[in-house]
Protein backbone atom coordinates (compact mmCIF):
# COMPACT_ATOMS: atom_id res chain seq x y z
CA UNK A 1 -29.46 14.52 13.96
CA UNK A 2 -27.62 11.98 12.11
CA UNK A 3 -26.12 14.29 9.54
CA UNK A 4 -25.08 16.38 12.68
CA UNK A 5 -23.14 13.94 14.21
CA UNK A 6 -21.20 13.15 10.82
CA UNK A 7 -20.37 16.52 9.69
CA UNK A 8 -19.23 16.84 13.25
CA UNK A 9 -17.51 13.39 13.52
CA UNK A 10 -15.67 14.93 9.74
CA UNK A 11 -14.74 18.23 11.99
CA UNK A 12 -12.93 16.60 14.43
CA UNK A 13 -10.98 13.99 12.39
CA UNK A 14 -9.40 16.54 10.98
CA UNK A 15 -8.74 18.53 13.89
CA UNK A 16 -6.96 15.62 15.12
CA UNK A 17 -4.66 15.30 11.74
CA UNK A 18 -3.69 18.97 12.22
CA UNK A 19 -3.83 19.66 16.04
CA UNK A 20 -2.14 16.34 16.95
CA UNK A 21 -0.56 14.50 13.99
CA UNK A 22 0.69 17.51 12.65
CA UNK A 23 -0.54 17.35 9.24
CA UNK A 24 1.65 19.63 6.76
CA UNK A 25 -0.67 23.03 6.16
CA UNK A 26 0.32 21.84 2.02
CA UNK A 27 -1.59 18.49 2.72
CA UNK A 28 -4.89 19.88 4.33
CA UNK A 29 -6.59 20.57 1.07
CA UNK A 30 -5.77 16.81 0.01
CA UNK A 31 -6.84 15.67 3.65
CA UNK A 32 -10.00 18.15 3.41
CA UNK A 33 -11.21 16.98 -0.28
CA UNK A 34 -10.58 13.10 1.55
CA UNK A 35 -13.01 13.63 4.42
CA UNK A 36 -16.03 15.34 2.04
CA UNK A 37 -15.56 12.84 -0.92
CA UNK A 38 -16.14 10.70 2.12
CA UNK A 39 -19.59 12.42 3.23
CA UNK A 40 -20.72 12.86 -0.93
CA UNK A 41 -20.39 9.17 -0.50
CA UNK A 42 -22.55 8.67 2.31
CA UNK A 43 -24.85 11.14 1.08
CA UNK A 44 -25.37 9.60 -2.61
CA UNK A 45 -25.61 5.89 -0.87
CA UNK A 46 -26.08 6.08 2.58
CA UNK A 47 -29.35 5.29 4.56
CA UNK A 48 -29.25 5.93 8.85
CA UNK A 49 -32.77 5.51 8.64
CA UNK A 50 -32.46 1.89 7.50
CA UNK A 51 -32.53 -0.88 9.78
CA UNK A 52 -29.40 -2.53 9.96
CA UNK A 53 -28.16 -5.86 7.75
CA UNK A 54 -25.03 -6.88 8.49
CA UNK A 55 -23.04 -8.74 5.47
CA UNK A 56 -20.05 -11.21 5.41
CA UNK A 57 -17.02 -9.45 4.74
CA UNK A 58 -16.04 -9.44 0.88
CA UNK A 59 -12.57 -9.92 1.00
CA UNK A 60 -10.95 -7.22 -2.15
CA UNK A 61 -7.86 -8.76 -4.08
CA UNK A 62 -6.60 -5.05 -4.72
CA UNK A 63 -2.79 -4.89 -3.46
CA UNK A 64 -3.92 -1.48 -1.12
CA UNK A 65 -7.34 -3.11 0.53
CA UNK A 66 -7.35 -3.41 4.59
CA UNK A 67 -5.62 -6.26 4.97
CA UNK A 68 -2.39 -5.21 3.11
CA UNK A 69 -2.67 -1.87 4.52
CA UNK A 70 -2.49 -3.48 7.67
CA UNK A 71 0.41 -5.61 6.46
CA UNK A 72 2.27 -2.64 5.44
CA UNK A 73 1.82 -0.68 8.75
CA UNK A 74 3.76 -3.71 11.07
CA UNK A 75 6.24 -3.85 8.69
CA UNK A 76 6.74 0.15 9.02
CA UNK A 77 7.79 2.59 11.31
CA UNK A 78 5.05 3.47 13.64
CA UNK A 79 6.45 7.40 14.30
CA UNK A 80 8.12 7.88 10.52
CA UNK A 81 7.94 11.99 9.29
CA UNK A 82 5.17 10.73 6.70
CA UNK A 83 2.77 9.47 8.69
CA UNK A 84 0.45 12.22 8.47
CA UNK A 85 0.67 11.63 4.80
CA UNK A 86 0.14 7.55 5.07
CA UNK A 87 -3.17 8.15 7.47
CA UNK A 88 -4.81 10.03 4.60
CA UNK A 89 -3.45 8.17 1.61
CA UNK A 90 -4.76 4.84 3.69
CA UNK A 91 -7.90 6.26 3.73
CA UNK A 92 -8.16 6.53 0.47
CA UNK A 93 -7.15 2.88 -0.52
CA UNK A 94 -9.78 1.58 1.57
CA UNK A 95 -12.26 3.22 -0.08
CA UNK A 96 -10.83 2.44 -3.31
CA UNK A 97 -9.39 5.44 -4.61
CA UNK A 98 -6.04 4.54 -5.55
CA UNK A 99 -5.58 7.46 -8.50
CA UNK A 100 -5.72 9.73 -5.28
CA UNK A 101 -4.00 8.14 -3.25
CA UNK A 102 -0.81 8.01 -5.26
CA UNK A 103 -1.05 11.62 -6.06
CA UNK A 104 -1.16 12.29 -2.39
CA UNK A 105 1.70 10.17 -1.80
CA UNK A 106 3.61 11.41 -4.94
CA UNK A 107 3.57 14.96 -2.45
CA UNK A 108 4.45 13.11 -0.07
CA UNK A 109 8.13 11.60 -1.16
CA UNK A 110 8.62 14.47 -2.57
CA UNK A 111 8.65 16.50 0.61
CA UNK A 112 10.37 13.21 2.42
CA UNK A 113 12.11 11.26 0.10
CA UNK A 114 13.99 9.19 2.40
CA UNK A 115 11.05 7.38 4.19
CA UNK A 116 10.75 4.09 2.96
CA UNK A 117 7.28 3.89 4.46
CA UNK A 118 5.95 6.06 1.97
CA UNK A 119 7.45 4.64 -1.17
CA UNK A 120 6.49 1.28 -0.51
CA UNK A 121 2.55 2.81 0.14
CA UNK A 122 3.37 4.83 -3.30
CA UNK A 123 4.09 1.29 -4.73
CA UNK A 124 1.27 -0.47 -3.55
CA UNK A 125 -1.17 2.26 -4.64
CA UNK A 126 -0.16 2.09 -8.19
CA UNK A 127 -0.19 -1.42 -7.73
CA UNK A 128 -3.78 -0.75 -6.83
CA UNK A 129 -4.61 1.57 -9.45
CA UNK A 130 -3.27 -1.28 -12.27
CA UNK A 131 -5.57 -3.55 -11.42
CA UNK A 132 -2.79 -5.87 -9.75
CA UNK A 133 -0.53 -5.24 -12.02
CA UNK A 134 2.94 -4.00 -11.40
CA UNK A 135 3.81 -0.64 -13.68
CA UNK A 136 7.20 0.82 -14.09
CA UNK A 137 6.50 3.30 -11.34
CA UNK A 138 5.20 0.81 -8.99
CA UNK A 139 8.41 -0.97 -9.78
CA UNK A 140 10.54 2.35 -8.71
CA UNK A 141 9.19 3.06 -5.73
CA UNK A 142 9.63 -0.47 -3.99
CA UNK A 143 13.01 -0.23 -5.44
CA UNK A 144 13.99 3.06 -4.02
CA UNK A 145 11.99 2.16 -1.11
CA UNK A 146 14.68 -0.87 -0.64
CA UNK A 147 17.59 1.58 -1.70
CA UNK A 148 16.48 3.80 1.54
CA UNK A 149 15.63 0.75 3.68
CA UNK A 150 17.81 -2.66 2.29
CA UNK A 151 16.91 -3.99 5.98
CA UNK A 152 13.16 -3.14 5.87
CA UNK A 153 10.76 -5.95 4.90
CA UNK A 154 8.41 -3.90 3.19
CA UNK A 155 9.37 -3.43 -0.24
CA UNK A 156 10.68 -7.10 -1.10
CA UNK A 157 7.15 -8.43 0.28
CA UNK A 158 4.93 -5.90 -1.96
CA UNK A 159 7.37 -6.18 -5.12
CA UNK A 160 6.98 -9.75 -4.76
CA UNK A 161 3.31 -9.81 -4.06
CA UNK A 162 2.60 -7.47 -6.96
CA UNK A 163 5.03 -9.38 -9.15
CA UNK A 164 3.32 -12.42 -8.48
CA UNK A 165 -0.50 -11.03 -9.08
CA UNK A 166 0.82 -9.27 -12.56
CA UNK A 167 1.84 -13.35 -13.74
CA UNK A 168 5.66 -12.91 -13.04
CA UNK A 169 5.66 -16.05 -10.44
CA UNK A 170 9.64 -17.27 -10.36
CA UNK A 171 10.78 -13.24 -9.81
CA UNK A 172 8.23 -13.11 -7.00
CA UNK A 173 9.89 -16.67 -5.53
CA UNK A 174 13.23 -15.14 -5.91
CA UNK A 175 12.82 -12.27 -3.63
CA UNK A 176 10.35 -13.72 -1.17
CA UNK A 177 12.90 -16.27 -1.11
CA UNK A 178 15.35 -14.02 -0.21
CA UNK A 179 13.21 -12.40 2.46
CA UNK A 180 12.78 -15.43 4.39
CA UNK A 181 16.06 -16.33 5.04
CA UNK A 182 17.06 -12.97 6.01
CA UNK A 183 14.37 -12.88 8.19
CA UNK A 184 14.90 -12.68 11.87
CA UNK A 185 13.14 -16.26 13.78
CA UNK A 186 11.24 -13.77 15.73
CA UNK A 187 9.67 -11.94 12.49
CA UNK A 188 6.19 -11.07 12.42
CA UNK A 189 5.71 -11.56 9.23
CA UNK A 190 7.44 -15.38 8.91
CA UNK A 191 4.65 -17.25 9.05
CA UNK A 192 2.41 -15.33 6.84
CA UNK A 193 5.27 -15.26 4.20
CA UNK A 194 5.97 -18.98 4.52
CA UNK A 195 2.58 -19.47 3.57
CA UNK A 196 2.53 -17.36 0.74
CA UNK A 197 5.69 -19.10 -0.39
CA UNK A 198 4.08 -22.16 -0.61
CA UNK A 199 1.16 -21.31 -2.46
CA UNK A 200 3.87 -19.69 -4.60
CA UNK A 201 5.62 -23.14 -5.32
CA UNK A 202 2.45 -25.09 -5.44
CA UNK A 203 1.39 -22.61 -8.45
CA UNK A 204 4.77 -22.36 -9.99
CA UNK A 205 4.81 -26.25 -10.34
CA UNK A 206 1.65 -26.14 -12.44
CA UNK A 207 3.48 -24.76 -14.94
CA UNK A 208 5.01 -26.66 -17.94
CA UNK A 209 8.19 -28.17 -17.21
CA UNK A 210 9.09 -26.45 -20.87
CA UNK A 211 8.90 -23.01 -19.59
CA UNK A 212 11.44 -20.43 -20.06
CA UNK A 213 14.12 -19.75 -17.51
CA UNK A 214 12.81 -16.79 -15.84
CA UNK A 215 14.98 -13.18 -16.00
CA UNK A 216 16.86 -12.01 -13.07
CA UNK A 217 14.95 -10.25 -10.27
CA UNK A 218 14.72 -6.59 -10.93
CA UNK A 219 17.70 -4.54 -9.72
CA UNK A 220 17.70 -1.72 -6.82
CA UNK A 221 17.91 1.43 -8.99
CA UNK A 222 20.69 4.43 -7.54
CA UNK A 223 19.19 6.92 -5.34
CA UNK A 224 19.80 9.29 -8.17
CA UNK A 225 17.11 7.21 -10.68
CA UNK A 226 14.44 9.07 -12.53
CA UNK A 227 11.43 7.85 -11.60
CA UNK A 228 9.31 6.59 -14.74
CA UNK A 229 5.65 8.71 -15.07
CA UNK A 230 3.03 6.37 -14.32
């Protein structure tokens, strides 16, 4: 009975992407292969007929885990052409699978390349896929992401945040820096990024006093740029 109510629970999850959220016909073998890696999961490692054991929450330091996803979606557009795209790439950070993620979202700038939304997820699922570490594609897409957007908070926060995990901690300062005070007093994000900040500072004055002046923060590439391969 309990398979029966997943498979069916799978059924109508997508229904929903394609009835109502209007997924592109192109994305319903990505959104399809999403939803039964999800039930080969459960079936290698699942167990309904366990009793239940609830767990404290592990919190993931991966740029692309809840949290950040969450993050990502206040800063965003709520009703943005990609969205279809976003709810199935999310799904696929959470569980870990950033390699497919990206891929889905490299389809999906390429069909809208002028939502920011889905360059700055592009971004953070590389991120995700490095280990932390900020690539030359990741770099691209939170640029061109801020070419589309220059007022949207999105891709300063993640290029700083994944600046800062890959060791790069005075470029990260520089454009959170810069986020703050263009930040509007009524923000969401303010307080969150004034926190970060300061962590930010507290870590940067560990470092020896000796240490080279740090390089420029990265430049917004032209909207005609050709994207690095990852």
């Amino acid at each position: 009975m309990t398979w029966v109510l997943i498979v069916l629970l799978a059924v109508i999850v997508f229904a929903v992407l394609v009835r109502l959220l209007k997924l592109p016909r192109n994305g319903w073998e990505w959104t399809g292969a999403a939803l039964l890696l999800g039930l080969a999961g459960y079936a290698l490692q699942g167990s309904p007929g366990q009793p239940d054991a609830p767990k404290p929450p592990v919190e993931n330091p991966g740029t692309a885990n809840a949290a950040l996803i969450a993050q990502r979606q206040t800063m965003g557009s709520a009703f943005g052409s990609g969205q279809s795209w976003l709810i199935v790439a999310d799904g696929l950070s959470r569980q870990g699978q950033y390699g497919a993620a990206a891929q889905v979202l490299r389809t999906a700038v390429h069909q809208n390349p002028k939502d920011a939304d889905l360059w700055v997820a592009l971004g953070n699922a590389l991120v995700g896929h490095g280990d932390g570490f900020i690539s030359p594609a990741a770099q691209f897409a939170f640029q061109r992401a801020a070419t589309i957007s220059p007022q949207h908070p999105g891709p300063p926060f993640f290029m700083g945040l994944a600046l800062a995990q890959s060791g790069r901690l005075a470029e990260a300062r520089a454009i959170w820096g810069a986020l703050l005070e263009g930040a509007p007093k009524e923000a969401n994000y303010r307080v969150d990024l004034e926190s970060r900040l300061a962590r930010l500072d507290a870590m940067i004055g560990t470092q020896a006093p000796a240490a080279p002046a740090a390089p420029a923060a990265p430049a917004v590439p032209s909207a005609t740029a050709t994207p690095p391969t990852p």
